[in-house]
C-alpha atoms as a PDB file:
ATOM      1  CA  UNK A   1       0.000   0.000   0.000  1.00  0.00           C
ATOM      2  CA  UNK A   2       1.343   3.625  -0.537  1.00  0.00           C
ATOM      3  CA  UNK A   3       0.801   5.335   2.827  1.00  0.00           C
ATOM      4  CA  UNK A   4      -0.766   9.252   2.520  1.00  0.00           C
ATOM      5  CA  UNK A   5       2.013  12.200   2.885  1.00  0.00           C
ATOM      6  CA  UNK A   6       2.578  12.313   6.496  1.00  0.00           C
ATOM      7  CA  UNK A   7       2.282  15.754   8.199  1.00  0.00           C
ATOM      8  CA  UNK A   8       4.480  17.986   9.054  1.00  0.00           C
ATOM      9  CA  UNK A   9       5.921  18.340  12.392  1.00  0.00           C
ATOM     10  CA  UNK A  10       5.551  21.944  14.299  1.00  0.00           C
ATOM     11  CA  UNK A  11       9.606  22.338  13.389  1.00  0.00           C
ATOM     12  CA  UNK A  12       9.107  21.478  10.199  1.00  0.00           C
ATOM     13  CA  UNK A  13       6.064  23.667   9.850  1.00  0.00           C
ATOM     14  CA  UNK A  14       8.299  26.266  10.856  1.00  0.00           C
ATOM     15  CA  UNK A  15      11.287  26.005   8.880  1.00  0.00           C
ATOM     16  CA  UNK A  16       8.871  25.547   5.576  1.00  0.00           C
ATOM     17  CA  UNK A  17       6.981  29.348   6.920  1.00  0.00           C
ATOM     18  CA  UNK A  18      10.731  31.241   6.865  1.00  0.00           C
ATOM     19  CA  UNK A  19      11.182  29.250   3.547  1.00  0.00           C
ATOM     20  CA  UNK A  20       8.517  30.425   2.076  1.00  0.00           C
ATOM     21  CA  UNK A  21       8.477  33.921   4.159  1.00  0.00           C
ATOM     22  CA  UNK A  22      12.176  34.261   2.801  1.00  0.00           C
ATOM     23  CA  UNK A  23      11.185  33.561  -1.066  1.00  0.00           C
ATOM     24  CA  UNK A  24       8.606  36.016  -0.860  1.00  0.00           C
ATOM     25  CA  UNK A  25      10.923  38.994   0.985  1.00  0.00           C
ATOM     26  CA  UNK A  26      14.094  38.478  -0.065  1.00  0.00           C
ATOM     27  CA  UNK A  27      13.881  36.339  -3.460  1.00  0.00           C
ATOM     28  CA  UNK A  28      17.575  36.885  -4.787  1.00  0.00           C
ATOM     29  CA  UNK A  29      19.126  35.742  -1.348  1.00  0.00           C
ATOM     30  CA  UNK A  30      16.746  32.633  -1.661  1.00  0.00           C
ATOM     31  CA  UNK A  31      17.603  31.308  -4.693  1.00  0.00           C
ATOM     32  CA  UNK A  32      21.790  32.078  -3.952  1.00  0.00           C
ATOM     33  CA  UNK A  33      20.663  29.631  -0.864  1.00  0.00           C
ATOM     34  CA  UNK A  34      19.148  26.990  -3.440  1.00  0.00           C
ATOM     35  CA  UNK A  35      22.448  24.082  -3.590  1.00  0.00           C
ATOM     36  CA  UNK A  36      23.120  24.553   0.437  1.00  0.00           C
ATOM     37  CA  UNK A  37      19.350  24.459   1.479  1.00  0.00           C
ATOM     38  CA  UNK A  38      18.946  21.572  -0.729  1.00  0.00           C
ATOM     39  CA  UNK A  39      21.681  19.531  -0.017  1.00  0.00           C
ATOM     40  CA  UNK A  40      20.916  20.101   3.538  1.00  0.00           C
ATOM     41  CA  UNK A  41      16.959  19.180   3.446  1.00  0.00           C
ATOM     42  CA  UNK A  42      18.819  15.865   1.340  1.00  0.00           C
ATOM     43  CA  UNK A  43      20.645  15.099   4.569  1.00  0.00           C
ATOM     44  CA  UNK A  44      17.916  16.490   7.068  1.00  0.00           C
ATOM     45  CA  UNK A  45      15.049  14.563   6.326  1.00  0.00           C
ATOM     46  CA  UNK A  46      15.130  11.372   5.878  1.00  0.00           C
ATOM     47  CA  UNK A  47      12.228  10.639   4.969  1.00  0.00           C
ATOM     48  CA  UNK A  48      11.800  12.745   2.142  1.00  0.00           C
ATOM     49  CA  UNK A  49      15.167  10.827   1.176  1.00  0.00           C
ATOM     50  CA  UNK A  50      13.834   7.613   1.054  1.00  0.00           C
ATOM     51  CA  UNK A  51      10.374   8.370  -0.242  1.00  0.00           C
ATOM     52  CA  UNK A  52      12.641  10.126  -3.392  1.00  0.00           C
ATOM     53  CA  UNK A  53      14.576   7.197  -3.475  1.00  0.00           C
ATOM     54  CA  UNK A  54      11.700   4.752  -3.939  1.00  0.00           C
ATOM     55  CA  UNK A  55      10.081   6.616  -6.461  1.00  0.00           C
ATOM     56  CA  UNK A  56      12.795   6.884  -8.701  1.00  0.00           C
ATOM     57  CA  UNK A  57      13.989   3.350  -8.209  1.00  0.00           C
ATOM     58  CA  UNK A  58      10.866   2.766 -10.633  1.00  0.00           C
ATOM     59  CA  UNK A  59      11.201   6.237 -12.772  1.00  0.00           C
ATOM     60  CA  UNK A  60      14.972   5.360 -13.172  1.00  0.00           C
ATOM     61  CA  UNK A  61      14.687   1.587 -13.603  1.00  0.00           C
ATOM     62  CA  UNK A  62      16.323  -0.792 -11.307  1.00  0.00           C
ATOM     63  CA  UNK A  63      19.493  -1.191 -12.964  1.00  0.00           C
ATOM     64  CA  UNK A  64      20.085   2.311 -12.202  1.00  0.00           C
ATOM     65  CA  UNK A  65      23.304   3.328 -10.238  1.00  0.00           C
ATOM     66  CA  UNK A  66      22.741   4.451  -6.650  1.00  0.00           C
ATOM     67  CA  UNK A  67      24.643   7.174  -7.014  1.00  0.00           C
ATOM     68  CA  UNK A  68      23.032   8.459 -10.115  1.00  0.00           C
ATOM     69  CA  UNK A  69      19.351   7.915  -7.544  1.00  0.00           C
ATOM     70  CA  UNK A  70      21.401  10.592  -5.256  1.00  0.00           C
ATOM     71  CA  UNK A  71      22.428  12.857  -8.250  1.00  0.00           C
ATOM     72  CA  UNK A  72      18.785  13.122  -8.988  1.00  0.00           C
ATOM     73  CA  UNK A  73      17.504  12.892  -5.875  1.00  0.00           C
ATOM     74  CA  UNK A  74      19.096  15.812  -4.812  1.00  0.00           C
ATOM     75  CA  UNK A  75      18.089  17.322  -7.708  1.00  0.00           C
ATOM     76  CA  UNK A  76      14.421  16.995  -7.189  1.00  0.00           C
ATOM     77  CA  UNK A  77      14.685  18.999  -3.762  1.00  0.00           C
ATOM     78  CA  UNK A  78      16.556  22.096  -5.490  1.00  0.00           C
ATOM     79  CA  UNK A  79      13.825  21.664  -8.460  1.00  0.00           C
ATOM     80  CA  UNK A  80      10.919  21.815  -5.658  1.00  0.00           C
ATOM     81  CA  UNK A  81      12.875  24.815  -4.193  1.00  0.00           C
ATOM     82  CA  UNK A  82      13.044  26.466  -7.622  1.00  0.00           C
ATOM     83  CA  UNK A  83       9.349  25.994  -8.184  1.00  0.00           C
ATOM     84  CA  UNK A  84       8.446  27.557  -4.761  1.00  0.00           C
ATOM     85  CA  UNK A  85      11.449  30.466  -5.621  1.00  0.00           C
ATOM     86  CA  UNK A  86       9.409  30.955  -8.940  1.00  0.00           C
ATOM     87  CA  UNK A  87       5.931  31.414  -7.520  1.00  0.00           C
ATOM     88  CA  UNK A  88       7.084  33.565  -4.625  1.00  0.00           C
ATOM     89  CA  UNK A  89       9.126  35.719  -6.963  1.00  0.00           C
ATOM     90  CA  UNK A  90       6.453  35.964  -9.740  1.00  0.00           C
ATOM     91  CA  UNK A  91       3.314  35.922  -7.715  1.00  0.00           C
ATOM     92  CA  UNK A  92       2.689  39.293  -8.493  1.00  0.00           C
ATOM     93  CA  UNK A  93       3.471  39.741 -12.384  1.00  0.00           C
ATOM     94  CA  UNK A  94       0.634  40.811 -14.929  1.00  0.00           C
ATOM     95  CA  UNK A  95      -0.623  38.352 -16.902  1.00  0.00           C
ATOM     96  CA  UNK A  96       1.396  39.132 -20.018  1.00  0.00           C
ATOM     97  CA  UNK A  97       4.528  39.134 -17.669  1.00  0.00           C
ATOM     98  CA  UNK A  98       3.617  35.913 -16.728  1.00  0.00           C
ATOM     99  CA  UNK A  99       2.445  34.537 -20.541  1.00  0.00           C
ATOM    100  CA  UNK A 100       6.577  36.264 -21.389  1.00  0.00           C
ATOM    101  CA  UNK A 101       7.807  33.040 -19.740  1.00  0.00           C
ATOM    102  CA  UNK A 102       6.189  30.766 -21.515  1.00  0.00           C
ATOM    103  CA  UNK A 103       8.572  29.014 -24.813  1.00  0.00           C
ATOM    104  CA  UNK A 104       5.907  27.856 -26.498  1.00  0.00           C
ATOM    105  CA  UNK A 105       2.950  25.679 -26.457  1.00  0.00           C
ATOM    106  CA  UNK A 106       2.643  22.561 -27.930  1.00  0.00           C
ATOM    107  CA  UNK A 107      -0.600  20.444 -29.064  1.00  0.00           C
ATOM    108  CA  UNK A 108      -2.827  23.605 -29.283  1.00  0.00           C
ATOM    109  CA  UNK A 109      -4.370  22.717 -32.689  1.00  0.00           C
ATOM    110  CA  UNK A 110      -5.639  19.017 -31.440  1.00  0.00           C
ATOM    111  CA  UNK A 111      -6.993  20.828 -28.060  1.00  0.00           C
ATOM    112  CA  UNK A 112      -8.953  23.887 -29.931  1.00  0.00           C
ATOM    113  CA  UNK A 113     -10.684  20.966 -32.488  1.00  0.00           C
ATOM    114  CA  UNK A 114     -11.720  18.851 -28.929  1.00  0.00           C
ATOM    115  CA  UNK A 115     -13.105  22.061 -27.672  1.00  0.00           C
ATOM    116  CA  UNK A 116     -15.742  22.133 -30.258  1.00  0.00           C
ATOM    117  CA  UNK A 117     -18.567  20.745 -28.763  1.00  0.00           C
ATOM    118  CA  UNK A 118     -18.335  23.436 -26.204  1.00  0.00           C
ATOM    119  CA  UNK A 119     -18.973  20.932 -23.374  1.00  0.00           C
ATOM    120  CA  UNK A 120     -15.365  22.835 -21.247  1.00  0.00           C
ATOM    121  CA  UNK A 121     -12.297  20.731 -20.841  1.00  0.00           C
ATOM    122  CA  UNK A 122     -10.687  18.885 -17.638  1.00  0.00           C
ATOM    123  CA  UNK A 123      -6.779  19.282 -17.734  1.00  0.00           C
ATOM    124  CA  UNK A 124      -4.815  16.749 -16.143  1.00  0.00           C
ATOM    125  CA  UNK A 125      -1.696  17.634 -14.956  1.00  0.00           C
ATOM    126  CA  UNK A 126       0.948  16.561 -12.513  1.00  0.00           C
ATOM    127  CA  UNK A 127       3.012  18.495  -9.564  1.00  0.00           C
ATOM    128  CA  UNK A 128       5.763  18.592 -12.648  1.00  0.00           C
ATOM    129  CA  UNK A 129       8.026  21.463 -13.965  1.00  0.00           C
ATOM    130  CA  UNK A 130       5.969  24.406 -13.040  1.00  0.00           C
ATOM    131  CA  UNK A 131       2.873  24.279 -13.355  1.00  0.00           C
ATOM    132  CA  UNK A 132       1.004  26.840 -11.275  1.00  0.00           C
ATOM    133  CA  UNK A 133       2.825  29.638 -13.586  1.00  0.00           C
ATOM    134  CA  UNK A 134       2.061  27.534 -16.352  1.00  0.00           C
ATOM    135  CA  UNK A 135      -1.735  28.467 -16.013  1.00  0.00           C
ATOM    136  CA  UNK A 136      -0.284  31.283 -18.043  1.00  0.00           C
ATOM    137  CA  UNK A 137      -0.399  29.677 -21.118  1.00  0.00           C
ATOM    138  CA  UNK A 138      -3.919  28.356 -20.219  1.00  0.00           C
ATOM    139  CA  UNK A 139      -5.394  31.349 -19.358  1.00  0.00           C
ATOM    140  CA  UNK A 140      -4.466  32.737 -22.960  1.00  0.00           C
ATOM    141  CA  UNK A 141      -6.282  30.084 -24.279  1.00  0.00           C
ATOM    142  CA  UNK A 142      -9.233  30.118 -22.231  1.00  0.00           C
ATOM    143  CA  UNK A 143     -11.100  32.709 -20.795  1.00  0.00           C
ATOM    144  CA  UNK A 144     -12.507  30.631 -17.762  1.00  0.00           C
ATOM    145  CA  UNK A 145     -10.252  28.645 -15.810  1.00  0.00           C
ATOM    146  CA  UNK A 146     -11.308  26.799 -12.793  1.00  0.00           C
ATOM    147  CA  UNK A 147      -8.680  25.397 -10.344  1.00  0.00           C
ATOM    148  CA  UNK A 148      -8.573  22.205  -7.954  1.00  0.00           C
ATOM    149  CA  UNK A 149      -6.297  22.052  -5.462  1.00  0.00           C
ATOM    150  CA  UNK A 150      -5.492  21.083  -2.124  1.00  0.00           C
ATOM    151  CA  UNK A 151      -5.115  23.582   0.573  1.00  0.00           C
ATOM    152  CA  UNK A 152      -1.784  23.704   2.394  1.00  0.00           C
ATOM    153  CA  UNK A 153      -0.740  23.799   5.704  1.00  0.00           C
ATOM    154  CA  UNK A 154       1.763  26.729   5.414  1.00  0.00           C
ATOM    155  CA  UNK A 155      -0.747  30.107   5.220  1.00  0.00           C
ATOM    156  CA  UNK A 156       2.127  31.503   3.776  1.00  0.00           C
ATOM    157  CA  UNK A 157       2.266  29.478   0.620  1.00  0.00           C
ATOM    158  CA  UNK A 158      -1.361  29.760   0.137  1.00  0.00           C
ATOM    159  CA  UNK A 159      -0.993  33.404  -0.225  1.00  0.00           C
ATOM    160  CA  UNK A 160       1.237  33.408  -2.360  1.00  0.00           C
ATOM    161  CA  UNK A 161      -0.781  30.950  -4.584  1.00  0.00           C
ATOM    162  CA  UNK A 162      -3.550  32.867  -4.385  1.00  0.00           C
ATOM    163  CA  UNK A 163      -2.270  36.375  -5.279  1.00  0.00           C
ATOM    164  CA  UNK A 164      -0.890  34.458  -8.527  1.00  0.00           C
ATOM    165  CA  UNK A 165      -3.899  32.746  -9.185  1.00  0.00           C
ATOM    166  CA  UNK A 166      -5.933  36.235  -9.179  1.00  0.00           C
ATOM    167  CA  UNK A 167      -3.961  38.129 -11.383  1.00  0.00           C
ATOM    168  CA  UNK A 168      -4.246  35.352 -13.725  1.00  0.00           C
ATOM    169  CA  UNK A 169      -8.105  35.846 -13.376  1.00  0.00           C
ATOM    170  CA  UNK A 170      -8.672  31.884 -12.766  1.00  0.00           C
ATOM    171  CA  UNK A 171     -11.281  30.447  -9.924  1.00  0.00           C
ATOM    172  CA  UNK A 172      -9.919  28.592  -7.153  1.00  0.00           C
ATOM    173  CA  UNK A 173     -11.931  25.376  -6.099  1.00  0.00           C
ATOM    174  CA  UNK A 174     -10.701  24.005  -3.101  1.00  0.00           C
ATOM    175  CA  UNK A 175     -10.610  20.038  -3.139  1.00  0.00           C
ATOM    176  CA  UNK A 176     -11.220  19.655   0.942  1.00  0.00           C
ATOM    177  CA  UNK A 177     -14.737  21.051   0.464  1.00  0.00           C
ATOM    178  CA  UNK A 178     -15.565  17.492  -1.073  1.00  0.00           C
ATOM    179  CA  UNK A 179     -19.235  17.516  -2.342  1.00  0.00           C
ATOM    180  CA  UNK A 180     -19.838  21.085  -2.838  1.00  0.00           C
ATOM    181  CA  UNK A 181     -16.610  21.606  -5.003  1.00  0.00           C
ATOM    182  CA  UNK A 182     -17.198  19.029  -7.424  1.00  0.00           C
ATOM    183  CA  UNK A 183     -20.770  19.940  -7.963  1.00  0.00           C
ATOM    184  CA  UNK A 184     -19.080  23.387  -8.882  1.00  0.00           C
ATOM    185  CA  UNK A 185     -17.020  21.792 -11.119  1.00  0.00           C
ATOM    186  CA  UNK A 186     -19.782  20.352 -12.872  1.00  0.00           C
ATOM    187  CA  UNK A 187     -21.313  23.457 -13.542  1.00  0.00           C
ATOM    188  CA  UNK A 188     -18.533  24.944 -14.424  1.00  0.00           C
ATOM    189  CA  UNK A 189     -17.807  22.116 -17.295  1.00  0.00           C
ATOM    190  CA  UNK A 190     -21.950  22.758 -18.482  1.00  0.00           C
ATOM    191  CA  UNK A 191     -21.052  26.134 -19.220  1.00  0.00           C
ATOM    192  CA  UNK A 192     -18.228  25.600 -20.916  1.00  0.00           C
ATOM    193  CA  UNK A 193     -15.532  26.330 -18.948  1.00  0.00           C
ATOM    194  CA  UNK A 194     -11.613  24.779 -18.155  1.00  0.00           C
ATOM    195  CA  UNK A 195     -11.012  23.120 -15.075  1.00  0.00           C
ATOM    196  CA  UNK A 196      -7.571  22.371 -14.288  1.00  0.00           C
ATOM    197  CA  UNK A 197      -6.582  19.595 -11.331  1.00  0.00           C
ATOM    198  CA  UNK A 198      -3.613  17.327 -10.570  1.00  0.00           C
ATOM    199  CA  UNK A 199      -4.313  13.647 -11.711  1.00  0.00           C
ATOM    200  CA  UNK A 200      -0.676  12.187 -10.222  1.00  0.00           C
ATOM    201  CA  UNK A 201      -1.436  11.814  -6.684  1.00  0.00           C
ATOM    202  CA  UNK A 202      -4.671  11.477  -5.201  1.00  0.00           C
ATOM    203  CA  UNK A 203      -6.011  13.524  -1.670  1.00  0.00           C
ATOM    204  CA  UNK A 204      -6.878  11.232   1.167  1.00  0.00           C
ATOM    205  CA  UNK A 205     -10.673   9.763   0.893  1.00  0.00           C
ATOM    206  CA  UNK A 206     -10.342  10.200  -3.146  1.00  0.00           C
ATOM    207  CA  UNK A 207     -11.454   7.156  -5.208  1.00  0.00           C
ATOM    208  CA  UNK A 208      -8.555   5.376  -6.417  1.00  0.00           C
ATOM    209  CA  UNK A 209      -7.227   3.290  -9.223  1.00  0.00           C
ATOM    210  CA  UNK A 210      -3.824   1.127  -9.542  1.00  0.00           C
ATOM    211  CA  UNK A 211      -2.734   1.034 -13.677  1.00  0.00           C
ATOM    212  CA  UNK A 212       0.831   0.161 -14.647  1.00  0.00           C
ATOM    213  CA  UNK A 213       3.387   3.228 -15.122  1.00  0.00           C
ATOM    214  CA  UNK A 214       7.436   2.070 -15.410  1.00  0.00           C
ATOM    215  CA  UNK A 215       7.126  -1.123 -14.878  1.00  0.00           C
ATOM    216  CA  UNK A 216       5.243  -0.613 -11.210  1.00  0.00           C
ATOM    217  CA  UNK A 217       2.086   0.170  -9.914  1.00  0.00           C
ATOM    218  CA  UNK A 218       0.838   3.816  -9.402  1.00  0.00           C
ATOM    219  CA  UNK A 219      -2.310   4.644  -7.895  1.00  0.00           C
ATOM    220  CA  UNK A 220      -4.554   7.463  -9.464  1.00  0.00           C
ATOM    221  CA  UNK A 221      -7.380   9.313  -8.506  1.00  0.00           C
ATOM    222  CA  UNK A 222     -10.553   8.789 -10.490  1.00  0.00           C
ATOM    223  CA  UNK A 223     -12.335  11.887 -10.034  1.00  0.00           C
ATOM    224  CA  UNK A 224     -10.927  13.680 -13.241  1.00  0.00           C
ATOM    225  CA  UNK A 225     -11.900  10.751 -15.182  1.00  0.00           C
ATOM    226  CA  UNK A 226     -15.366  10.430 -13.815  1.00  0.00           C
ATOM    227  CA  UNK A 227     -16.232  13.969 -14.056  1.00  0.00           C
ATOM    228  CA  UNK A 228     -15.551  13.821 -17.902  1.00  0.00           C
ATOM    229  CA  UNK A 229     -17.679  10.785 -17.807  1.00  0.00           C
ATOM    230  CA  UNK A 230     -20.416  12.929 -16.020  1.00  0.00           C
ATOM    231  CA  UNK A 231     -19.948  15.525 -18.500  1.00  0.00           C
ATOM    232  CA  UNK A 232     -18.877  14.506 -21.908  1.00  0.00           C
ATOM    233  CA  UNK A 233     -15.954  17.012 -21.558  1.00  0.00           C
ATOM    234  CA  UNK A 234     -12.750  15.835 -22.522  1.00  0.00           C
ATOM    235  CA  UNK A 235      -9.665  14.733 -20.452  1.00  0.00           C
ATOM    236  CA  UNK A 236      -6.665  16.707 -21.692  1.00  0.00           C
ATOM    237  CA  UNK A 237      -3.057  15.667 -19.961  1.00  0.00           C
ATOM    238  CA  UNK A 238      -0.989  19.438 -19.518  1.00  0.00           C
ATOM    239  CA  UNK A 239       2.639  19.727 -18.294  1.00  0.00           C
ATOM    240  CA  UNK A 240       4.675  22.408 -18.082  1.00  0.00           C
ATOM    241  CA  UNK A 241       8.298  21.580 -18.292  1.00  0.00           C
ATOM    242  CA  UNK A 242      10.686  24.051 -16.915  1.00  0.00           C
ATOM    243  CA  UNK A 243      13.334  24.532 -19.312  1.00  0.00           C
ATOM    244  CA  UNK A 244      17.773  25.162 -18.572  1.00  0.00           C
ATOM    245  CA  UNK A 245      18.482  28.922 -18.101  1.00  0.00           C
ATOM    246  CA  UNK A 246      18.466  31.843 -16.001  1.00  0.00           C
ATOM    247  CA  UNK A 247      15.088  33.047 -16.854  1.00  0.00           C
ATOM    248  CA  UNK A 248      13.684  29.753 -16.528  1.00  0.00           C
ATOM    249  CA  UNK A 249      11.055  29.754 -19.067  1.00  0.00           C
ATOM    250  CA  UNK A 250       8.436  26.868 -19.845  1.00  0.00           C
ATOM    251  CA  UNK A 251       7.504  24.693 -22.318  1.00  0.00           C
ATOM    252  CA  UNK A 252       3.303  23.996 -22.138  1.00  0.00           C
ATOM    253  CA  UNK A 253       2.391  20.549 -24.009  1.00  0.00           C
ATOM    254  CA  UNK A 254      -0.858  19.612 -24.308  1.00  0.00           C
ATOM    255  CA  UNK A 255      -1.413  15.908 -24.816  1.00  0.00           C
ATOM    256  CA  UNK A 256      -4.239  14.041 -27.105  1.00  0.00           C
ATOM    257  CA  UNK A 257      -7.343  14.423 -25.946  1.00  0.00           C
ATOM    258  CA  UNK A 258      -9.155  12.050 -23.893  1.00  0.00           C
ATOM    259  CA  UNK A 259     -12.946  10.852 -24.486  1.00  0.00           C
ATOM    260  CA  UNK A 260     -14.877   8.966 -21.471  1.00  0.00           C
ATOM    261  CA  UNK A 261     -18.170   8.288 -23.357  1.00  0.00           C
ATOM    262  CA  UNK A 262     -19.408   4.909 -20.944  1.00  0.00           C
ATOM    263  CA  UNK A 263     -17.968   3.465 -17.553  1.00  0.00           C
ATOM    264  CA  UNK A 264     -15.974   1.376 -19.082  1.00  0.00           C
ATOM    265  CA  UNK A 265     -13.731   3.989 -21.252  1.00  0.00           C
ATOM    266  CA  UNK A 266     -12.577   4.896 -17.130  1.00  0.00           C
ATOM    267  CA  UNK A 267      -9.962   2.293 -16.550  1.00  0.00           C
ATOM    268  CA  UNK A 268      -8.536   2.768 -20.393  1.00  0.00           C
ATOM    269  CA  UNK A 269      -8.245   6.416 -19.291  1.00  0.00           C
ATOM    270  CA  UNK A 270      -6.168   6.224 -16.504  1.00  0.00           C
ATOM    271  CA  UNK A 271      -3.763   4.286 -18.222  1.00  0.00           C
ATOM    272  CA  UNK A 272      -3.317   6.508 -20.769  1.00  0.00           C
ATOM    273  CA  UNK A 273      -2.693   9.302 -18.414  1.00  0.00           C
ATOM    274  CA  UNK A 274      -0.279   6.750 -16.801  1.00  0.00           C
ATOM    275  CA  UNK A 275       1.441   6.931 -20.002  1.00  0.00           C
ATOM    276  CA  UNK A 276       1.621  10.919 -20.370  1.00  0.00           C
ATOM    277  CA  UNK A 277       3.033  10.681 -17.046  1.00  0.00           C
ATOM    278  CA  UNK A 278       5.360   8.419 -18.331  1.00  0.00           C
ATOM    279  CA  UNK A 279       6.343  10.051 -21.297  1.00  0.00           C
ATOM    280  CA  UNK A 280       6.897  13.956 -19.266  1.00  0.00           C
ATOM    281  CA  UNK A 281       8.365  12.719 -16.125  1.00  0.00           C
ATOM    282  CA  UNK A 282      10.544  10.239 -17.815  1.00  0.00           C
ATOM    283  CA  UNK A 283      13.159  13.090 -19.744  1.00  0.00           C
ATOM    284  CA  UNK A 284      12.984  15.146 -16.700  1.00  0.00           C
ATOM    285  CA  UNK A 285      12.767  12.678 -13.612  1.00  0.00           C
ATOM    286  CA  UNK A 286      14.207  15.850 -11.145  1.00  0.00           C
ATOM    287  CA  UNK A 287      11.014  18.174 -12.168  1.00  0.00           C
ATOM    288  CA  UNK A 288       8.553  15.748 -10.311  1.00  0.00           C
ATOM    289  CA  UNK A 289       7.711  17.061  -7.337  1.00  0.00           C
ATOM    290  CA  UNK A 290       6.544  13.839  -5.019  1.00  0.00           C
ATOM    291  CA  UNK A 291       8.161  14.003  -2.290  1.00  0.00           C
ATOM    292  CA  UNK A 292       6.144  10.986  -0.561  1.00  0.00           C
ATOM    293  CA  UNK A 293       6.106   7.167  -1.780  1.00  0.00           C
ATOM    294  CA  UNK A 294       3.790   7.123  -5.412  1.00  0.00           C
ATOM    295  CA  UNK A 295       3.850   4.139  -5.676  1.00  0.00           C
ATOM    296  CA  UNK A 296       2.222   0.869  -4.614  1.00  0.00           C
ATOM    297  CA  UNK A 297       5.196  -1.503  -3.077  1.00  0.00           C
ATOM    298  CA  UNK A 298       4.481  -5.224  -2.578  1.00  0.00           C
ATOM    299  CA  UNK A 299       3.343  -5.429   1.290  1.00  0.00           C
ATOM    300  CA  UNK A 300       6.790  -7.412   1.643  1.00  0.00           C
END
């Protein structure tokens, strides 16, 4: 079984509220902090180690060298700390400051022709690369853009998230209000609008599925899958990659579209969003940002 994310201890509570309190004040100093902090959390935690460890002894294959596990184990804490560094930094830019990051945007032309029946869209994406200033490239595309996520212990973060998420102009549709939010969601879809949610890790009480992704088992929520089935909208997978450089700009892909006409078109689903996870996570194992167990270990 793959155990929820545990919580955070008070210390560790802490330490993440001057984090993010630090990212927010005194961004430049932050990021010159990135290799020390991360190194340190690498050594400091040891549970974050192991969980990292696990989940790229299936990303990486098992005939991967420990030491290249470390390499890129490490490298997923600094690439978590760059992707809370970006949103702290950036969490007040205009809209077109935001959209000036953004490469380019790939699978547009599939996406506009699955948008014709003007029954919305549900985006699947994955705590990957960047993806909360990726809604940039979304919000360009669509005018209504409603987003799931799961609130977060540290206050501190959540403003942050949500000063970003207004100046983009997108909805906010908190997962923990269970019912209620994805009754709003359905609505939303009716009229034709773009929710957005994470389909890689799924919140405690969420309906679950196992399906195959390299060569183990990962467990995915169902809810994005059986809202399109509710609706008739269709499942898009969305990534935003976070390419080398200074400026750190991002590449938006768009994957085929996904059609859940009858029950049975769920399972089939899942796997193929398996297989977009696959395919993203795969050139750029550092840019996924689990930091618990994903996936489902034999009870040995």
């Amino acid at each position: 079984m793959t155990p929820p994310p545990a919580p955070a201890s008070p210390f560790q509570q802490h330490c993440l509220g001057l984090f993010f309190a630090a990212a927010r004040r005194l961004p430049r100093l932050t990021r010159l902090a990135r290799r020390p902090v991360a190194a340190a959390v690498w050594l400091a935690a040891p549970a974050v180690r192991r969980a990292v460890h696990a989940n790229l002894r299936h990303v990486l294959g098992p005939d991967a060298p420990p030491r290249r596990r470390r390499r890129i184990g490490r490298a997923v804490i600094a690439s978590f700390y760059d992707f809370v560094c970006d949103v702290a930094a950036h969490h007040r830019d205009t809209p077109p400051q935001l959209l000036a990051r953004i490469e380019s945007i790939e699978g547009k032309a599939p996406y506009l022709d699955a948008r014709q029946p003007k029954r919305g869209a549900i985006l699947v994406t994955a705590h990957f690369g960047n993806f909360e200033v990726g809604l940039a490239a979304i919000r360009e595309i669509e005018p209504r853009v409603h987003v799931v996520f799961q609130r977060d212990a540290q206050s501190r973060f959540e403003r942050l998230r949500a000063t970003l998420h207004r100046s983009l102009g997108v909805t906010e549709t908190p997962i923990n209000d269970g019912m209620a939010s994805w009754l709003a969601l359905r609505d939303a879809l009716d009229q034709d609008a773009v929710v957005l949610l994470q389909g890689d890790r799924a919140s405690p009480g969420q309906k679950t599925l196992d399906v195959p992704c390299f060569g183990a088992t990962l467990r995915l929520p169902v809810g994005p899958a059986k809202l399109a089935l509710l609706t008739g909208a269709p499942l898009v997978p969305v990534f935003a990659t976070r390419l080398p450089g200074r400026q750190a700009r991002l590449r938006i892909a768009l994957g085929q579209p996904l059609w859940v006409p009858t029950p049975d078109a769920l399972e089939p689903a899942l796997h193929q969003i398996a297989r977009s996870l696959e395919h993203h996570i795969a050139p750029h194992p550092e840019q996924w940002h689990v930091l618990h167990p994903a996936f489902v270990e034999p009870a040995s």
